[in-house]
N, C-alpha and C. Protein backbone atom coordinates (compact mmCIF):
# COMPACT_ATOMS: atom_id res chain seq x y z
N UNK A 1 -9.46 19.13 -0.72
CA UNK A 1 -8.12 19.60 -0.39
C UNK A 1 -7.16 18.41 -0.41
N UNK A 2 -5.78 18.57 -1.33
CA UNK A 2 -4.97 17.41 -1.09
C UNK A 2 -4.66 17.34 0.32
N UNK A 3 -3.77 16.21 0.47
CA UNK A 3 -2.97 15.58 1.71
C UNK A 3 -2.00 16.13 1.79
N UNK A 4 -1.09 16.76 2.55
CA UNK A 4 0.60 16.74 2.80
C UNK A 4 0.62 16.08 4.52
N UNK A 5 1.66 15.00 3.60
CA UNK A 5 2.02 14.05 4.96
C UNK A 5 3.47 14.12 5.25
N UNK A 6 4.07 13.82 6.15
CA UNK A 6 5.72 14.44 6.65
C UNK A 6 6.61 13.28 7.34
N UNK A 7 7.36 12.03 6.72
CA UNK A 7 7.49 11.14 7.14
C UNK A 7 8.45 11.73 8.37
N UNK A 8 8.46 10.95 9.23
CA UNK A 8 9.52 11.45 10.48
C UNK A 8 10.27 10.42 10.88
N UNK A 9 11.23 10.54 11.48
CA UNK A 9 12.61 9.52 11.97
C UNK A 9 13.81 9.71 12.19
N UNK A 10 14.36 8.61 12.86
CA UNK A 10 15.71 9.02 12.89
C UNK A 10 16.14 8.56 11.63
N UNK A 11 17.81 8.41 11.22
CA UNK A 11 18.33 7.90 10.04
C UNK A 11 18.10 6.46 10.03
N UNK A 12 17.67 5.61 9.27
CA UNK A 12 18.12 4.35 8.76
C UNK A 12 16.68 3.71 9.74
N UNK A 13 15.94 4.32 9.33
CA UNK A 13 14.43 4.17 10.54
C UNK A 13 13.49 3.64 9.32
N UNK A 14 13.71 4.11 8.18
CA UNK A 14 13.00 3.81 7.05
C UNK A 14 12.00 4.48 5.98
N UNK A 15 12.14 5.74 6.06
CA UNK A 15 11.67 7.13 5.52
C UNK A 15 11.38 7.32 4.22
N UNK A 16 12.87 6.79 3.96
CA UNK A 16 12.51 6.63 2.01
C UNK A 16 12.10 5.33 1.55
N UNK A 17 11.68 4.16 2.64
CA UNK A 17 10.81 3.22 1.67
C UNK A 17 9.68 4.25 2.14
N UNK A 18 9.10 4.63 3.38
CA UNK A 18 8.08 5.31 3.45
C UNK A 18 7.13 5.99 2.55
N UNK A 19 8.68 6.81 2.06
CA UNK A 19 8.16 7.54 1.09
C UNK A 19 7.47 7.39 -0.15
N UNK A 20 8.42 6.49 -0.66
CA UNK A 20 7.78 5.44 -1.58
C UNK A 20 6.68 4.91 -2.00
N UNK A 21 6.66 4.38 -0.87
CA UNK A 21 5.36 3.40 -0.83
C UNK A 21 4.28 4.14 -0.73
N UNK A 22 4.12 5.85 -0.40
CA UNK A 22 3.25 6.94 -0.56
C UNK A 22 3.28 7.11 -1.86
N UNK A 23 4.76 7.46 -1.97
CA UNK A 23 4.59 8.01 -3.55
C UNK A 23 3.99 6.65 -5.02
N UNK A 24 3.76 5.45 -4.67
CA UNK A 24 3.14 4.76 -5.11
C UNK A 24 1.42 4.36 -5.58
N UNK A 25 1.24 5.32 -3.71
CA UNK A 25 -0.11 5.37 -3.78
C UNK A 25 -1.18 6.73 -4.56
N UNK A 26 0.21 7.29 -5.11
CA UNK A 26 -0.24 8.85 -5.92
C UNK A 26 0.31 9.99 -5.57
N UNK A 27 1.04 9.76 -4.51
CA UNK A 27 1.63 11.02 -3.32
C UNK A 27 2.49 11.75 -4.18
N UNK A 28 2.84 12.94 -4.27
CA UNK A 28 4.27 13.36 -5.03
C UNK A 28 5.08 13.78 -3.91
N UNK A 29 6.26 13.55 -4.24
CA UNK A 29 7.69 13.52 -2.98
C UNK A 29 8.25 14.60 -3.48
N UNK A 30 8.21 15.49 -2.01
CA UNK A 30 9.86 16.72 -1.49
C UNK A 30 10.43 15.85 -0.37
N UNK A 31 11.52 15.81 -1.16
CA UNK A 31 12.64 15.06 -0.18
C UNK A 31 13.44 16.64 0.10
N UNK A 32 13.49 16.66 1.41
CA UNK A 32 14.27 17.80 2.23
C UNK A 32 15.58 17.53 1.92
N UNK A 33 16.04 16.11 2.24
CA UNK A 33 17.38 16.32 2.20
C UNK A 33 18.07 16.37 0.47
N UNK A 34 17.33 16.48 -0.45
CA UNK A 34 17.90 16.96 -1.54
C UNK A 34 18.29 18.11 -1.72
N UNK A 35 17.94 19.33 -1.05
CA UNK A 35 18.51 20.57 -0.44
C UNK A 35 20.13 20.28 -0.21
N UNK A 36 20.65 19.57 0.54
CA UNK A 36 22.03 19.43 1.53
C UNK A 36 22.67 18.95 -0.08
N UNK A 37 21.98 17.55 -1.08
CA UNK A 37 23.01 17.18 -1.79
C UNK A 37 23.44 18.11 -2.88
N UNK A 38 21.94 19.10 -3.65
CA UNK A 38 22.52 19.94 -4.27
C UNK A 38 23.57 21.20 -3.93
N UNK A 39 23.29 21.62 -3.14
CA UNK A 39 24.23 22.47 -2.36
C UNK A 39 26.01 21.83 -2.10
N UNK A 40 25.87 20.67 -1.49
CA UNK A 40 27.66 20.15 -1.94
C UNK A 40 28.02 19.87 -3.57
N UNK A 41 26.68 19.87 -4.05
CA UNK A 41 27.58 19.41 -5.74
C UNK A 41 27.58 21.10 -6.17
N UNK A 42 26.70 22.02 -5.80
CA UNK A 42 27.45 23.64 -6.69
C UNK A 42 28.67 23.82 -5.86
N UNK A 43 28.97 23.33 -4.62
CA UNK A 43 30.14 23.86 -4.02
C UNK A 43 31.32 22.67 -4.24
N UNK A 44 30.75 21.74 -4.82
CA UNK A 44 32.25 20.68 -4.92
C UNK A 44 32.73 20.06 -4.21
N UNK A 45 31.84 19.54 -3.53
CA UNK A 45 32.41 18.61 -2.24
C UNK A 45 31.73 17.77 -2.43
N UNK A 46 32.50 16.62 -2.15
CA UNK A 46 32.55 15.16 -2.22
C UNK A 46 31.37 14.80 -1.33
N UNK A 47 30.59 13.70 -1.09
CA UNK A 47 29.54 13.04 -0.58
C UNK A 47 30.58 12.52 0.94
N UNK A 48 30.48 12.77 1.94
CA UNK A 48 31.00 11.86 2.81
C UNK A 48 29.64 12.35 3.65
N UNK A 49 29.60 11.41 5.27
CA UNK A 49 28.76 11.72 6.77
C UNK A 49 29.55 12.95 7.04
N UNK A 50 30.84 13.29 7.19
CA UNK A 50 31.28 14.35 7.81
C UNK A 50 30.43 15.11 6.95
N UNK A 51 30.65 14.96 5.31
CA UNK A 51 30.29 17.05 4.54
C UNK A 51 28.74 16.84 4.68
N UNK A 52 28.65 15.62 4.65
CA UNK A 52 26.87 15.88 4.77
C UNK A 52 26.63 17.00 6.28
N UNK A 53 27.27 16.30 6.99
CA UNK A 53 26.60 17.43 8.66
C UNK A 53 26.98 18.47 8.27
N UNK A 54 28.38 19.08 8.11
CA UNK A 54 28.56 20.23 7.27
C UNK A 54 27.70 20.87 6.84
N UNK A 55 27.47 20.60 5.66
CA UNK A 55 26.91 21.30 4.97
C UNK A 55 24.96 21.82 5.66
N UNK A 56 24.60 20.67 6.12
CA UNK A 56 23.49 20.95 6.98
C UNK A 56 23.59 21.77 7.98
N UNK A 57 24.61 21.95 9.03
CA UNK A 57 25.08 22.85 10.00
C UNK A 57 25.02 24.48 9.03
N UNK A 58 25.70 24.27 8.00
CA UNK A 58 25.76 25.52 7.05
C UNK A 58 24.47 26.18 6.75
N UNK A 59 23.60 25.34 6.10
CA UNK A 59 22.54 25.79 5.64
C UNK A 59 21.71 26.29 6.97
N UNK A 60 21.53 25.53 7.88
CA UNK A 60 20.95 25.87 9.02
C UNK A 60 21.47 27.37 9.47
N UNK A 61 22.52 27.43 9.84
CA UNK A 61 23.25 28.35 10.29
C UNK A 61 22.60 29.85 9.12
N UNK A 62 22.46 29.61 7.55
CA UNK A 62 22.46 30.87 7.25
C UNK A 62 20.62 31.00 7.19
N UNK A 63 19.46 29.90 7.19
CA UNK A 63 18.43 30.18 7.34
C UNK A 63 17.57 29.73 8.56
N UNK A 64 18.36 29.25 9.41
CA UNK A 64 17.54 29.41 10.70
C UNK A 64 17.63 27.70 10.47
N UNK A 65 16.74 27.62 11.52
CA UNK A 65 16.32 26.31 12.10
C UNK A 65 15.31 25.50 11.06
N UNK A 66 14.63 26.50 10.55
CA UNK A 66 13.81 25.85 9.83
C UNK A 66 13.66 25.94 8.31
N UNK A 67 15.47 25.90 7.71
CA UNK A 67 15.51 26.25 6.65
C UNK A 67 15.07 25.04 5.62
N UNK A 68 14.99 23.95 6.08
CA UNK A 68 14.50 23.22 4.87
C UNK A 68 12.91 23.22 4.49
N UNK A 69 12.86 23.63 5.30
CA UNK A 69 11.01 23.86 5.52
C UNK A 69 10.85 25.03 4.68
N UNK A 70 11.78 26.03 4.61
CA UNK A 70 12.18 27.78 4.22
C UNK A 70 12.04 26.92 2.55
N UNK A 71 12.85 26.59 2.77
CA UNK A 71 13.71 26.70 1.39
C UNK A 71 13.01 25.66 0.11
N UNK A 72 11.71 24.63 1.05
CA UNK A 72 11.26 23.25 -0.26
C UNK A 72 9.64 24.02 -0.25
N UNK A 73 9.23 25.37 0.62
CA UNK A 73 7.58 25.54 0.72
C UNK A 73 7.38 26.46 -0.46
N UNK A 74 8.10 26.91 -1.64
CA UNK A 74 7.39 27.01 -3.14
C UNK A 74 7.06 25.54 -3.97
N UNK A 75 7.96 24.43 -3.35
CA UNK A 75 8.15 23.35 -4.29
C UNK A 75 6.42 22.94 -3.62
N UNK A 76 6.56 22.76 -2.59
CA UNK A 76 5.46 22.00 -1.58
C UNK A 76 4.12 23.25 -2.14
N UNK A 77 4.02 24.34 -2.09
CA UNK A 77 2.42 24.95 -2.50
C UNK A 77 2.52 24.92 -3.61
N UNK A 78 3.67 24.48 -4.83
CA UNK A 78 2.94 24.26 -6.03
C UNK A 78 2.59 22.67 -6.48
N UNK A 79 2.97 21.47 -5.46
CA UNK A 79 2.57 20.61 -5.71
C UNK A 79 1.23 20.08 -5.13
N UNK A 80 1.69 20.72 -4.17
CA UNK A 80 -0.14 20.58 -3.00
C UNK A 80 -1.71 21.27 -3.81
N UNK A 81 -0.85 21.95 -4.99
CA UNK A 81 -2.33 22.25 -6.26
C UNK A 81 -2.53 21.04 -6.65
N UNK A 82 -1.52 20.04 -6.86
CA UNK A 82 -1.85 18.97 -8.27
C UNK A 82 -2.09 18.03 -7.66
N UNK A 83 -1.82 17.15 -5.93
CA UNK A 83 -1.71 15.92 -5.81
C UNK A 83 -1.52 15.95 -3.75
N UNK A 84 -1.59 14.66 -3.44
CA UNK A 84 -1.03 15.19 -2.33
C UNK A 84 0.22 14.82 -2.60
N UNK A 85 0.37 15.39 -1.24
CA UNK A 85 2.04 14.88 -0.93
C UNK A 85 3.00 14.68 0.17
N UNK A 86 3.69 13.77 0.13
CA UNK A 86 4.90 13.38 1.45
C UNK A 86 5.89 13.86 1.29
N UNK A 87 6.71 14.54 2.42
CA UNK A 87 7.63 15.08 2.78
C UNK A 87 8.34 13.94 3.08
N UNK A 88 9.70 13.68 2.40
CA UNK A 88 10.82 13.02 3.06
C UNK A 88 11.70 14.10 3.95
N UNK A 89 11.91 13.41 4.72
CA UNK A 89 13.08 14.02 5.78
C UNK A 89 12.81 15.46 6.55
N UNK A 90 11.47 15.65 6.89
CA UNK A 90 11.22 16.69 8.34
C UNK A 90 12.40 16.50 9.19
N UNK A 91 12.81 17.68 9.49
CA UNK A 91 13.76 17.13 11.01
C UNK A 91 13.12 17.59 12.22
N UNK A 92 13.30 19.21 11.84
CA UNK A 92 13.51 20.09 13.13
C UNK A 92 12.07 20.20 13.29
N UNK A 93 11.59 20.85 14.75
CA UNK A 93 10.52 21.23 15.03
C UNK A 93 10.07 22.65 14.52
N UNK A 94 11.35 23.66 14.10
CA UNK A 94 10.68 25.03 13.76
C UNK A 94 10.26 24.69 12.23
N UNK A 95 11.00 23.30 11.67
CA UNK A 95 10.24 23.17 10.52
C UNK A 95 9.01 22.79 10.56
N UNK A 96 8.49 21.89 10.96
CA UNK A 96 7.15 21.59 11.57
C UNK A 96 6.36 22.70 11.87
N UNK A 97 6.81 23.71 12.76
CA UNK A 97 5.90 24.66 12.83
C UNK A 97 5.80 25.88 11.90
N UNK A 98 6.82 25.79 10.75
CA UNK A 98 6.42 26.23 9.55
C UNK A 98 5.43 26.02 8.40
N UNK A 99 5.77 24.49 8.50
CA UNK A 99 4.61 23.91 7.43
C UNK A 99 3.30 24.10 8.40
N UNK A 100 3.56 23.32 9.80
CA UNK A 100 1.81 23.63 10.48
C UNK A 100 1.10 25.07 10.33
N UNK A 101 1.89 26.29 10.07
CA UNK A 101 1.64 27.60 9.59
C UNK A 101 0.78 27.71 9.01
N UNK A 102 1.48 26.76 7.44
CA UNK A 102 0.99 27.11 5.80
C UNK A 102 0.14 26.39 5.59
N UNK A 103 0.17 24.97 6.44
CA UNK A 103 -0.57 23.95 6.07
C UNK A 103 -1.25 23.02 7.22
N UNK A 104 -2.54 23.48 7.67
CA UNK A 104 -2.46 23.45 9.46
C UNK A 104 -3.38 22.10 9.04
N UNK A 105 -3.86 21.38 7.95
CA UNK A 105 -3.87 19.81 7.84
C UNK A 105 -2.84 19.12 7.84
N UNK A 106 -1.65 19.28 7.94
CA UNK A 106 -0.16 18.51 7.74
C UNK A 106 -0.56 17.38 8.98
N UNK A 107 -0.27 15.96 8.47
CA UNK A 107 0.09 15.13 8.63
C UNK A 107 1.68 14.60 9.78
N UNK A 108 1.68 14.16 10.38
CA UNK A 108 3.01 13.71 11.07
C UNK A 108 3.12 11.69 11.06
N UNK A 109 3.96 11.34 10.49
CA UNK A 109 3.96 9.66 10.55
C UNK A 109 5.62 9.48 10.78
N UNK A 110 5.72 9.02 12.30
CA UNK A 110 6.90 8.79 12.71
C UNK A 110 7.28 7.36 12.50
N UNK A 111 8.08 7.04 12.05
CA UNK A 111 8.74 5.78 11.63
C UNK A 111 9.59 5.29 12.98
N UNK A 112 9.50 4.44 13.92
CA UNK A 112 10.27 3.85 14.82
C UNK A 112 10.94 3.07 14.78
N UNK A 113 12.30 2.80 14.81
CA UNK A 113 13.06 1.67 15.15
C UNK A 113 13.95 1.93 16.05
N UNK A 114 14.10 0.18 16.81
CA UNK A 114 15.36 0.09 18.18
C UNK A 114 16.78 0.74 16.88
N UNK A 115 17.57 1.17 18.42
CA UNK A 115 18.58 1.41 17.66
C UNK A 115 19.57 0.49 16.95
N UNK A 116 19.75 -0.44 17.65
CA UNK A 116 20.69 -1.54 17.09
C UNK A 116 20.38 -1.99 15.74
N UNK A 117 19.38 -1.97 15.36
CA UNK A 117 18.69 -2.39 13.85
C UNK A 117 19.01 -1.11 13.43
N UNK A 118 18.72 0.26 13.47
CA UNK A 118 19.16 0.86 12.74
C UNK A 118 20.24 0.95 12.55
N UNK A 119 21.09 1.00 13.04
CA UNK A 119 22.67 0.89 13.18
C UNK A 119 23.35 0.34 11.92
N UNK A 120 22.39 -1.30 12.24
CA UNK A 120 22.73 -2.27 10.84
C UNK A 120 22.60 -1.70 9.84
N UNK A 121 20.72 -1.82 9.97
CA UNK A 121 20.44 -1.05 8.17
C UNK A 121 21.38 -0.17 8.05
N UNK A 122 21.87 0.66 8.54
CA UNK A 122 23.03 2.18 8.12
C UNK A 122 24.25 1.52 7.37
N UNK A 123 24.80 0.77 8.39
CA UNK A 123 26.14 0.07 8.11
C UNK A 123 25.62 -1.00 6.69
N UNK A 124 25.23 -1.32 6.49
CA UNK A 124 25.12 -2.29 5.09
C UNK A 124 24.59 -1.75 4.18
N UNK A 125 23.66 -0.71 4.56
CA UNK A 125 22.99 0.35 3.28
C UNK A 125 24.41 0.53 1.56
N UNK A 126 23.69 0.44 0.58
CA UNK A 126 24.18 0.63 -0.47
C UNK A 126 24.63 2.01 -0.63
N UNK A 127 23.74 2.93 -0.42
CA UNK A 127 24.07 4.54 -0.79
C UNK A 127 23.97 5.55 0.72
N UNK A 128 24.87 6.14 0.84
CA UNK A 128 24.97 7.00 2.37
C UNK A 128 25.21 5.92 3.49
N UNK A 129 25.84 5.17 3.47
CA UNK A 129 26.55 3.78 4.57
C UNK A 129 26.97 4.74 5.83
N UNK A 130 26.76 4.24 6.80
CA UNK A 130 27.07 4.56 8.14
C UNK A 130 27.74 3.56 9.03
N UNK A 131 28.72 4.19 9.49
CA UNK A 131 29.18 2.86 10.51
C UNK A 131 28.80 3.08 11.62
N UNK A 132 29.07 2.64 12.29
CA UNK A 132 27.69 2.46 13.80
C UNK A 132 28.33 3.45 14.73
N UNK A 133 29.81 3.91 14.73
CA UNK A 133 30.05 5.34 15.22
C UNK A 133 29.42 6.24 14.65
N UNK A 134 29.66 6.81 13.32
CA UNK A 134 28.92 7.72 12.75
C UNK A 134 27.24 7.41 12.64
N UNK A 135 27.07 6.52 12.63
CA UNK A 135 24.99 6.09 13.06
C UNK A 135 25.18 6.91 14.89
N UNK A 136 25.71 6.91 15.42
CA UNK A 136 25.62 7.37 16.70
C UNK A 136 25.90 8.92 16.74
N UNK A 137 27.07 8.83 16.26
CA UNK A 137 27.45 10.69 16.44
C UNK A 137 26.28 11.38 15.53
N UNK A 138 25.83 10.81 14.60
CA UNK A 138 24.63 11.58 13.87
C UNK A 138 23.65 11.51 14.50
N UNK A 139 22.81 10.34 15.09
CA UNK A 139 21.80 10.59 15.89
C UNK A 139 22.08 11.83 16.98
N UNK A 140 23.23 11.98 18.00
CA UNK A 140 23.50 12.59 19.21
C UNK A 140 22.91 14.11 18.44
N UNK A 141 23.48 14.09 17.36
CA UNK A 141 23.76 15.47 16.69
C UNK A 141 22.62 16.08 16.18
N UNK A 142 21.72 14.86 15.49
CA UNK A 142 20.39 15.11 14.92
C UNK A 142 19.45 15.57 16.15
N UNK A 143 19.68 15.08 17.50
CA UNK A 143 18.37 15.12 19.07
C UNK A 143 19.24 16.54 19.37
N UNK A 144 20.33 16.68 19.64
CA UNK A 144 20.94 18.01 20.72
C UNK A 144 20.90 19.30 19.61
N UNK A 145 21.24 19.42 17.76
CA UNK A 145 21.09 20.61 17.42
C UNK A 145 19.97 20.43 15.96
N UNK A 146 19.02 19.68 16.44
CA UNK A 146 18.75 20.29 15.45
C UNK A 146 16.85 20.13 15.72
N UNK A 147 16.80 19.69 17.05
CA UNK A 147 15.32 19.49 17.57
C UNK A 147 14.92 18.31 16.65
N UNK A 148 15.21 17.42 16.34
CA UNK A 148 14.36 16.04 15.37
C UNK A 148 13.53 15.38 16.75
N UNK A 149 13.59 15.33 17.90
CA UNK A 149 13.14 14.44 18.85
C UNK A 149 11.76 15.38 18.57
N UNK A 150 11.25 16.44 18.66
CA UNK A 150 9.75 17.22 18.93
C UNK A 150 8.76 16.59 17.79
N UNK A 151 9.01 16.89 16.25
CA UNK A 151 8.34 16.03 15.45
C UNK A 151 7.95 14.70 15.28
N UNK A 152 8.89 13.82 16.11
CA UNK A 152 8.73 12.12 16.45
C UNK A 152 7.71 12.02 17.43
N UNK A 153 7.80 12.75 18.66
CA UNK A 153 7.30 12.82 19.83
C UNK A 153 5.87 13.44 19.26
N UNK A 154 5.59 14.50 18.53
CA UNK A 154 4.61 14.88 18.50
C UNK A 154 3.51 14.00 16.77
N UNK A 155 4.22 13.13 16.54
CA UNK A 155 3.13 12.79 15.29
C UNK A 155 2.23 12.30 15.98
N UNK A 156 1.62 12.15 14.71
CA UNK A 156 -0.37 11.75 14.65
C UNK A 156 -0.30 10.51 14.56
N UNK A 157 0.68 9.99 13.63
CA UNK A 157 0.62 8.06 13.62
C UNK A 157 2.24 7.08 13.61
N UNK A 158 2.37 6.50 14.31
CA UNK A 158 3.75 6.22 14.69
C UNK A 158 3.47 4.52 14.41
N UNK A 159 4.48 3.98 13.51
CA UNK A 159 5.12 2.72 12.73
C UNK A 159 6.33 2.03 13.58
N UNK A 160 6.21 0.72 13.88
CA UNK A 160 7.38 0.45 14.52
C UNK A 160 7.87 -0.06 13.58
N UNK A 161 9.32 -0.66 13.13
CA UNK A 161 9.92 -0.72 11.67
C UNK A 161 10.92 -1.79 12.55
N UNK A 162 10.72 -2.78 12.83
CA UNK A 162 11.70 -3.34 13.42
C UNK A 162 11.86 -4.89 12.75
N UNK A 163 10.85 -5.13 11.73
CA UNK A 163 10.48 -6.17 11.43
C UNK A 163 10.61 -6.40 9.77
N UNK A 164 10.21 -7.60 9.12
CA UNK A 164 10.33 -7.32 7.61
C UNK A 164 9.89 -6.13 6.84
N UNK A 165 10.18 -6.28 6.02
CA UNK A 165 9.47 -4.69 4.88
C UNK A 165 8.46 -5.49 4.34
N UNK A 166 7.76 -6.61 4.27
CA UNK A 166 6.20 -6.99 3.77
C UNK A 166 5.53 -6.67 5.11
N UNK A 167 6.28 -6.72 6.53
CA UNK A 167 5.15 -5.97 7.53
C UNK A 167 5.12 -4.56 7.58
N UNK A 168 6.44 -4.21 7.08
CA UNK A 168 6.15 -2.57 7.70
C UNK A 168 5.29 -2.29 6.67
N UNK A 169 5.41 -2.91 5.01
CA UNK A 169 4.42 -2.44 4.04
C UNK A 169 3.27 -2.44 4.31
N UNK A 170 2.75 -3.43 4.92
CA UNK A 170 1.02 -3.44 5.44
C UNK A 170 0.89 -2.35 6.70
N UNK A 171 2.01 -2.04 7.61
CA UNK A 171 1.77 -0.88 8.56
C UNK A 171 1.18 0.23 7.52
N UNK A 172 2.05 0.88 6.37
CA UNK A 172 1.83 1.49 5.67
C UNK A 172 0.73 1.56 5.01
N UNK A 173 0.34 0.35 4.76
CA UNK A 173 -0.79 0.35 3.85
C UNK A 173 -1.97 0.79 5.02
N UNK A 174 -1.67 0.43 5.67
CA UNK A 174 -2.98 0.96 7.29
C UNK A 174 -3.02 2.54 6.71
N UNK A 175 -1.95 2.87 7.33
CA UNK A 175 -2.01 4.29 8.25
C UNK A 175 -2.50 4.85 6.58
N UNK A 176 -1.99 5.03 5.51
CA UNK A 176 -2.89 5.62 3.90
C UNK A 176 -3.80 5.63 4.12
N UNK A 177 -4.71 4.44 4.91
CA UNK A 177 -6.13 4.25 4.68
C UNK A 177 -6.45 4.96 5.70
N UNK A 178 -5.85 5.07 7.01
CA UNK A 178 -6.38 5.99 8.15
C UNK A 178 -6.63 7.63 7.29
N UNK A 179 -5.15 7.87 6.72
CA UNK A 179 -5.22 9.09 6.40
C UNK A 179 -5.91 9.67 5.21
């Protein structure tokens, strides 16, 4: 039976090197939040932090809580035939308990970092930049509506990310071999 593993975090915690560095080791990647970007480009809206929550508030709002989970689990059971695979960007917990449904081997690997470092990485990031208000109002927003704290709290293997990316890479390279 393949793997499906579900990176977890807050923003700017480190998810998509995560991912990566799975998808390196053979993993094939559903990134959740590619859901939110196609959806503003059929509707025509510009990339900002505001339309991003938007549009996530939206989608949520018309499939529940656990619409990204709803909306990527044809992509996810036809790749889980060919390979395993990592989930970028789990949030909510009813997503979690969707995939734990379909797929009651699912994986949880929470990515940790202090906040002040994330903050940075956000604010200097090349693509989706955050300034350390909006790194804040998104976290508040990500813990109070949308349950991201239950999937952190509840993984199987938790990474502290506070340090270079040649250490977090060897964290990584661990927990593959655990899993």
């Amino acid at each position: 039976m393949n793997k499906l593993v579900a990176i977890v975090g807050m923003c700017g915690s480190g998810k998509s090197i995560a991912t990566l560095f799975f998808e390196s080791k053979g993993y094939s990647k559903i990134y959740f939040g590619r859901i939110t970007y196609e959806k503003m480009k059929e509707e025509n809206i510009p990339y900002t932090p505001e339309n991003d929550n938007k549009m996530r508030v939206k989608i949520r709002n018309e499939y529940g809580m656990g619409a990204y989970a709803i909306l990527s689990l044809p992509k996810i059971k036809d790749q889980i035939k060919k390979s395993n695979v990592v989930i970028d960007g789990l949030y909510s917990w009813d997503e979690y308990k969707i995939l734990k449904d379909e797929f009651p081997h699912i994986k949880l690997v929470a990515i940790i970092v202090d906040k002040e470092i994330r903050y940075e990485r956000l604010k200097n990031r090349i693509n989706r930049s955050y300034s350390i208000d909006e790194s804040i109002k998104r976290d508040l927003n990500e813990i109070e509506k949308t349950a991201k704290g239950g999937p952190i709290a509840y993984a199987d293997y938790f990474i502290l990310n506070n340090y270079s990316l040649e250490e977090y890479k060897k964290k990584l390279e661990n927990i593959i071999e655990v899993i």
